[in-house]
Protein backbone atom coordinates (compact mmCIF):
# COMPACT_ATOMS: atom_id res chain seq x y z
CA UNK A 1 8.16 -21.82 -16.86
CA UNK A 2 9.77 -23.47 -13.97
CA UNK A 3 7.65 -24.15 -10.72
CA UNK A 4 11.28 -24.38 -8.58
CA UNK A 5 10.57 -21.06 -6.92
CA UNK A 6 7.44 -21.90 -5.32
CA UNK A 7 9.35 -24.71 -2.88
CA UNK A 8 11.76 -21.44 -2.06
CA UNK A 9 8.87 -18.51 -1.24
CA UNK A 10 7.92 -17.39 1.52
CA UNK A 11 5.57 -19.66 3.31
CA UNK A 12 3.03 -16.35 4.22
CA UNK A 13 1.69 -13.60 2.20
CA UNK A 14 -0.85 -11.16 0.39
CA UNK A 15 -0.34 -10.50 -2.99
CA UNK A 16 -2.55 -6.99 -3.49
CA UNK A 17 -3.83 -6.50 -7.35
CA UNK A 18 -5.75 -3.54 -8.75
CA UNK A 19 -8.57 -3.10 -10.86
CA UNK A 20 -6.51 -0.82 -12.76
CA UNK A 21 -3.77 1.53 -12.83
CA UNK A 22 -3.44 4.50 -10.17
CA UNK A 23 -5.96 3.01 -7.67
CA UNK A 24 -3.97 2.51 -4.63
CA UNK A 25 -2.24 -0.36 -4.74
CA UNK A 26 0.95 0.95 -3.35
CA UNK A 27 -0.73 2.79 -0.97
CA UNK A 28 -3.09 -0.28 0.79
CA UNK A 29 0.48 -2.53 0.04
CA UNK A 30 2.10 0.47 1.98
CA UNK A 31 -0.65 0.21 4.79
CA UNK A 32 -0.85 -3.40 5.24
CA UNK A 33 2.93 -3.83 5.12
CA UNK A 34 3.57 -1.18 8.06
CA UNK A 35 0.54 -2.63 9.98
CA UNK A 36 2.56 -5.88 10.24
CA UNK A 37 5.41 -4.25 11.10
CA UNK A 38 3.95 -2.71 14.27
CA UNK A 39 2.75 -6.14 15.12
CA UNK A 40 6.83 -6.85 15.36
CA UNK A 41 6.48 -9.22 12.20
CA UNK A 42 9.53 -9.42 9.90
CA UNK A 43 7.88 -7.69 6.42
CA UNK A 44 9.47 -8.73 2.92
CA UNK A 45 7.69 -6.14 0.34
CA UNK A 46 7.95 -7.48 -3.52
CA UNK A 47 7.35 -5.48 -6.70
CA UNK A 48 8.58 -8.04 -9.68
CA UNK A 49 8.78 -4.95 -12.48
CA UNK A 50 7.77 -1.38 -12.25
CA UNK A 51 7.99 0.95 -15.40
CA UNK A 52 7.65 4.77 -15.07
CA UNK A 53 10.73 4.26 -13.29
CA UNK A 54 12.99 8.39 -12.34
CA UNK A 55 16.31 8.50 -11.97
CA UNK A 56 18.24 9.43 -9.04
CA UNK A 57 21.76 9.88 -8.89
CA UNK A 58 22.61 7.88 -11.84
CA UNK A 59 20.14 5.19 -10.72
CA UNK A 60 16.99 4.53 -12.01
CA UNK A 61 14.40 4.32 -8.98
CA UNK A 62 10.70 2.86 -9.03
CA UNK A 63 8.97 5.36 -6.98
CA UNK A 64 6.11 2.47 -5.48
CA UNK A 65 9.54 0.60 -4.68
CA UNK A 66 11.14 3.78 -2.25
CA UNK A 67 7.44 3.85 -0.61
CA UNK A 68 7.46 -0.43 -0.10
CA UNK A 69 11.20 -0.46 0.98
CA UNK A 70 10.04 2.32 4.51
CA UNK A 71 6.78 0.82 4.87
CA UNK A 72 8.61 -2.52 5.35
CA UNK A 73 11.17 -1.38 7.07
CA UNK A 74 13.77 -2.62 5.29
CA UNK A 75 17.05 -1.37 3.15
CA UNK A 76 17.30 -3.45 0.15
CA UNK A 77 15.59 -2.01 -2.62
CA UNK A 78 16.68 -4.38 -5.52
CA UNK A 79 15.07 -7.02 -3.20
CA UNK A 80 11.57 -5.59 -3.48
CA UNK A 81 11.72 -4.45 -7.17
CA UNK A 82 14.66 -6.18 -9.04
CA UNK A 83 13.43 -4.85 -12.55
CA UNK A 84 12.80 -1.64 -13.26
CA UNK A 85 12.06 0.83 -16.46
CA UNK A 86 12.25 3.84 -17.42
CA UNK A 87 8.92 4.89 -19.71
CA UNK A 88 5.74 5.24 -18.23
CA UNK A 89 4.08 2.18 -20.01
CA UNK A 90 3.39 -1.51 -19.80
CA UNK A 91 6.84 -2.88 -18.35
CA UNK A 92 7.62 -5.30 -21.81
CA UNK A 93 7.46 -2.30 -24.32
CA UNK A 94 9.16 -0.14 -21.49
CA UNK A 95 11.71 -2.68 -21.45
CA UNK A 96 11.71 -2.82 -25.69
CA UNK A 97 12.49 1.11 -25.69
CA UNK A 98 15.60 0.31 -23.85
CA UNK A 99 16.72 -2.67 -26.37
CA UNK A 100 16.19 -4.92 -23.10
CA UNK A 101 13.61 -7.41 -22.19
CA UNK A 102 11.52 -8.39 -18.92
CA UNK A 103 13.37 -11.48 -17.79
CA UNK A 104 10.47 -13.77 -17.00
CA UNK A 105 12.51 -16.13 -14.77
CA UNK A 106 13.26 -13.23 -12.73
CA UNK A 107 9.80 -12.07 -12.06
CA UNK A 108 8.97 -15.37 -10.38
CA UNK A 109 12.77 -16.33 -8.90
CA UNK A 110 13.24 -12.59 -6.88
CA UNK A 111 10.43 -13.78 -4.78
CA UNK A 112 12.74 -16.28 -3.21
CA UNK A 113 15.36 -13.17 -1.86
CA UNK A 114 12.49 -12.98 0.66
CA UNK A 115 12.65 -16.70 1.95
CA UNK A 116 14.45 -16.42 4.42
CA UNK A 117 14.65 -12.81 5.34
CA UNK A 118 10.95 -12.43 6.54
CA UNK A 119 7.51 -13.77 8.27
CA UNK A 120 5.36 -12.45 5.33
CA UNK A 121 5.60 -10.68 2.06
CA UNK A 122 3.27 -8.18 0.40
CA UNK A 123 3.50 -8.58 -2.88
CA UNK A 124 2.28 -6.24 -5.31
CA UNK A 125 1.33 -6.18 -8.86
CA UNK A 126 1.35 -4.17 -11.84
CA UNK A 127 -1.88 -2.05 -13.18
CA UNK A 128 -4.96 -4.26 -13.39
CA UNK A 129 -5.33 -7.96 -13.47
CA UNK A 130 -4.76 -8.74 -16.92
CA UNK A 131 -1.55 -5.88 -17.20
CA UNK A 132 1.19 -7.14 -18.95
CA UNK A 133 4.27 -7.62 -16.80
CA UNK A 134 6.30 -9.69 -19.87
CA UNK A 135 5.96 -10.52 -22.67
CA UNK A 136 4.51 -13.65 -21.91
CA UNK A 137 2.31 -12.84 -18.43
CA UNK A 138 -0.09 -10.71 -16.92
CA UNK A 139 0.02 -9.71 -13.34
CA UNK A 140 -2.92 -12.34 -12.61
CA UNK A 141 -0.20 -14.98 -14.24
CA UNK A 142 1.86 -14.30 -11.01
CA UNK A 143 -0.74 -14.19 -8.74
CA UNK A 144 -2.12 -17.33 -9.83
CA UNK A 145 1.75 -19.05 -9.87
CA UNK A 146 2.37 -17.33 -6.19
CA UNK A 147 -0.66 -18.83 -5.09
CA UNK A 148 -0.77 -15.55 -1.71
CA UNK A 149 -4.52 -14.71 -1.58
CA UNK A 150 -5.42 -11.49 -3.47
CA UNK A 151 -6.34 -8.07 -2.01
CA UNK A 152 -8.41 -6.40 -4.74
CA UNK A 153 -7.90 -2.79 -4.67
CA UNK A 154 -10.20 -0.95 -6.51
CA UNK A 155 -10.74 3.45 -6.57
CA UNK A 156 -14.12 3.96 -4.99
CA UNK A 157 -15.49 6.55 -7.56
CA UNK A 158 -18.45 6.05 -10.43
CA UNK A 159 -17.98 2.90 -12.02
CA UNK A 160 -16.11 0.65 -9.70
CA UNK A 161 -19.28 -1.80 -8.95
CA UNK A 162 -18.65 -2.50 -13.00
CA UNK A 163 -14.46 -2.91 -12.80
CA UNK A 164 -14.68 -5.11 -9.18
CA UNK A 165 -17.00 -7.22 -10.68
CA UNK A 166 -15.36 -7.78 -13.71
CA UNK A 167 -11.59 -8.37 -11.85
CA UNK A 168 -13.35 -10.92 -9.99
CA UNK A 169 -14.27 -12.87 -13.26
CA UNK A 170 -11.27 -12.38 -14.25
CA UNK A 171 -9.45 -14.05 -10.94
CA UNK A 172 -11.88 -16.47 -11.43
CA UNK A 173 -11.24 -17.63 -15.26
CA UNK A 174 -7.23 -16.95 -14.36
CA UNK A 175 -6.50 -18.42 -11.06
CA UNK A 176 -9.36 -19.84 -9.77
CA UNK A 177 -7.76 -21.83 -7.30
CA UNK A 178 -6.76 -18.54 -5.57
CA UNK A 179 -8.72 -16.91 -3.35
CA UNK A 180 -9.79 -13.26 -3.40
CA UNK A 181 -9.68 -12.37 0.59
CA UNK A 182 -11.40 -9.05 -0.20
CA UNK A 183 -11.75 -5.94 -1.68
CA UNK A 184 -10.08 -2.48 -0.79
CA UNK A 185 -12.20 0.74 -1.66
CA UNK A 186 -10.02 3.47 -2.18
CA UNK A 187 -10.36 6.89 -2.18
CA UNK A 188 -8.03 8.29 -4.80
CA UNK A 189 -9.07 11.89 -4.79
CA UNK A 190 -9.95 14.42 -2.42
CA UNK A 191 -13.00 14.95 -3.12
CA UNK A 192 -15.83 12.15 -3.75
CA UNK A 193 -18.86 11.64 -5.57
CA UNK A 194 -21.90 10.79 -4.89
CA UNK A 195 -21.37 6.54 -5.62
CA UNK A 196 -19.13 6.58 -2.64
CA UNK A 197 -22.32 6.14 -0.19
CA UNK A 198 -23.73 3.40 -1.93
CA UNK A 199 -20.82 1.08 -3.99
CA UNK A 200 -19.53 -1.09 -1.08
CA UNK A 201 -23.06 -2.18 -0.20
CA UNK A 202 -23.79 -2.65 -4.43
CA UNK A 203 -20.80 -4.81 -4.60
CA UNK A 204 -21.41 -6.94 -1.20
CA UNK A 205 -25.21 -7.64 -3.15
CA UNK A 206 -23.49 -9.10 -6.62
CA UNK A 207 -20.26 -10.45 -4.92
CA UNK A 208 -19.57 -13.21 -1.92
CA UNK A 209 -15.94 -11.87 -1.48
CA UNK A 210 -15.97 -9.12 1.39
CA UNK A 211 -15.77 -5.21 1.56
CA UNK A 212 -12.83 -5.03 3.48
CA UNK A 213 -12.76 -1.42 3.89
CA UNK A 214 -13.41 1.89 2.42
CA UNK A 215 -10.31 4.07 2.84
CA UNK A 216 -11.03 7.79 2.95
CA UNK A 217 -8.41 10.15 1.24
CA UNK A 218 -4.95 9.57 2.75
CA UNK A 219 -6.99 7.74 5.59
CA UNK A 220 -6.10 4.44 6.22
CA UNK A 221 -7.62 3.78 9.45
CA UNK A 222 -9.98 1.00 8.09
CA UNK A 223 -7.27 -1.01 7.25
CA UNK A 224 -4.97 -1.38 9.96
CA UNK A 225 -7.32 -2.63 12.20
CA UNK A 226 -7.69 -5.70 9.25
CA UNK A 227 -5.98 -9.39 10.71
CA UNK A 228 -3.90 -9.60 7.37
CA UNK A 229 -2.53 -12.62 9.27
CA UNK A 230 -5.41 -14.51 9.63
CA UNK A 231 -6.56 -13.34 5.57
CA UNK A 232 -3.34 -15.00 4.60
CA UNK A 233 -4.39 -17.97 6.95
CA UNK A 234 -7.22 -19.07 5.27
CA UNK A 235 -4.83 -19.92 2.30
CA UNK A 236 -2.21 -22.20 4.22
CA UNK A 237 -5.71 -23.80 5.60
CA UNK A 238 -6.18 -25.05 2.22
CA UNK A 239 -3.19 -25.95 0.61
């Protein structure tokens, strides 16, 4: 695959990853992306394939997309998600019930619509690390080609000490020139359990990447006091 896109991209970003599906990814992407905004920052939001996709008035509409496309503030929604399909599954066998295919060129060219159109760009991925989003990459493929540091988002429930532990050995075998910049623990139900009181400080003890936050149910105060700037920083620092 051709590297021509990376002289195009945006020059500042975040690219936010999950530990799986349904833990909040959209919603910290959503978060972040409106925090910048209130700092009077030009947002680009980018979503290179979403499946489960509805359709609206003859349109089919990624749902994650609708919610990027307000938080940024923005009004071009084939811009943040350019490929999108219909059945609720891995985007290449979504695309395969629809006799199409995930065009791979795309998933790494639509990040250049954002070039010149904004300061930074939240990009964010598809289910977990290793989720296929072609045939022939995982969402860890793109972070790894994007080269934005990653914002691990992970649902802070029984188990998640295991599944952030394991997506960082996975970032590391993948893209280990890419920094992890920290982890998000989300709340993804109203009520929690009992690992809620004691997983941030479990994964601070195995990990050296930081506990960002721990978001509360539809509470995202911990995050948008967070200098996503400066997190996206460290990265230019070092290339």
């Amino acid at each position: 695959m051709s590297a021509d896109f990376l002289v195009n991209r945006p020059a500042k970003g975040l690219f936010v990853c999950g530990t799986g599906t349904d833990v909040g990814k959209t919603y910290v992407s959503c978060t972040i992306a409106r925090t910048l905004v209130a700092q009077n920052l030009s947002v680009g939001a980018y979503k290179p394939v979403a499946s489960g996709a509805t359709s609206e008035n003859g349109r089919v509409v990624a749902a994650d997309a609708v919610e990027l496309l307000r938080a940024a503030d923005c009004d071009d929604l084939s811009a943040i998600c350019p490929q999108v399909f219909a059945a609720p599954l891995a985007p290449p066998v979504a695309a395969r019930m629809e006799s199409r295919v995930v065009d791979n060129q795309l998933l790494r060219s639509g990040l250049a619509n954002w070039t010149e159109r904004c300061d930074f760009v939240v990009v964010e991925g598809v289910g977990g690390l290793l989720s296929p989003v072609s045939d022939d990459a995982f969402t860890i493929t793109l972070a790894k080609e994007f080269g934005y540091p990653i914002i691990l988002v992970a649902a802070d429930r029984l188990g998640v000490i295991n599944q952030v532990l394991t997506a960082l050995c996975v970032c590391a075998a993948y893209a280990p020139d890419v920094p992890v910049a920290g982890i998000v623990l989300n709340q993804v139900t109203p009520d929690s359990d009992i690992s809620g009181a004691s997983n941030a400080r479990e994964i601070r003890q195995f990990s050296d990447v930081p506990v960002l936050g721990q978001v509360g149910w539809q509470s995202p105060a911990p995050l948008e006091s967070i200098d996503w700037q400066s997190l996206a920083d460290d990265r230019l620092a070092d290339d």
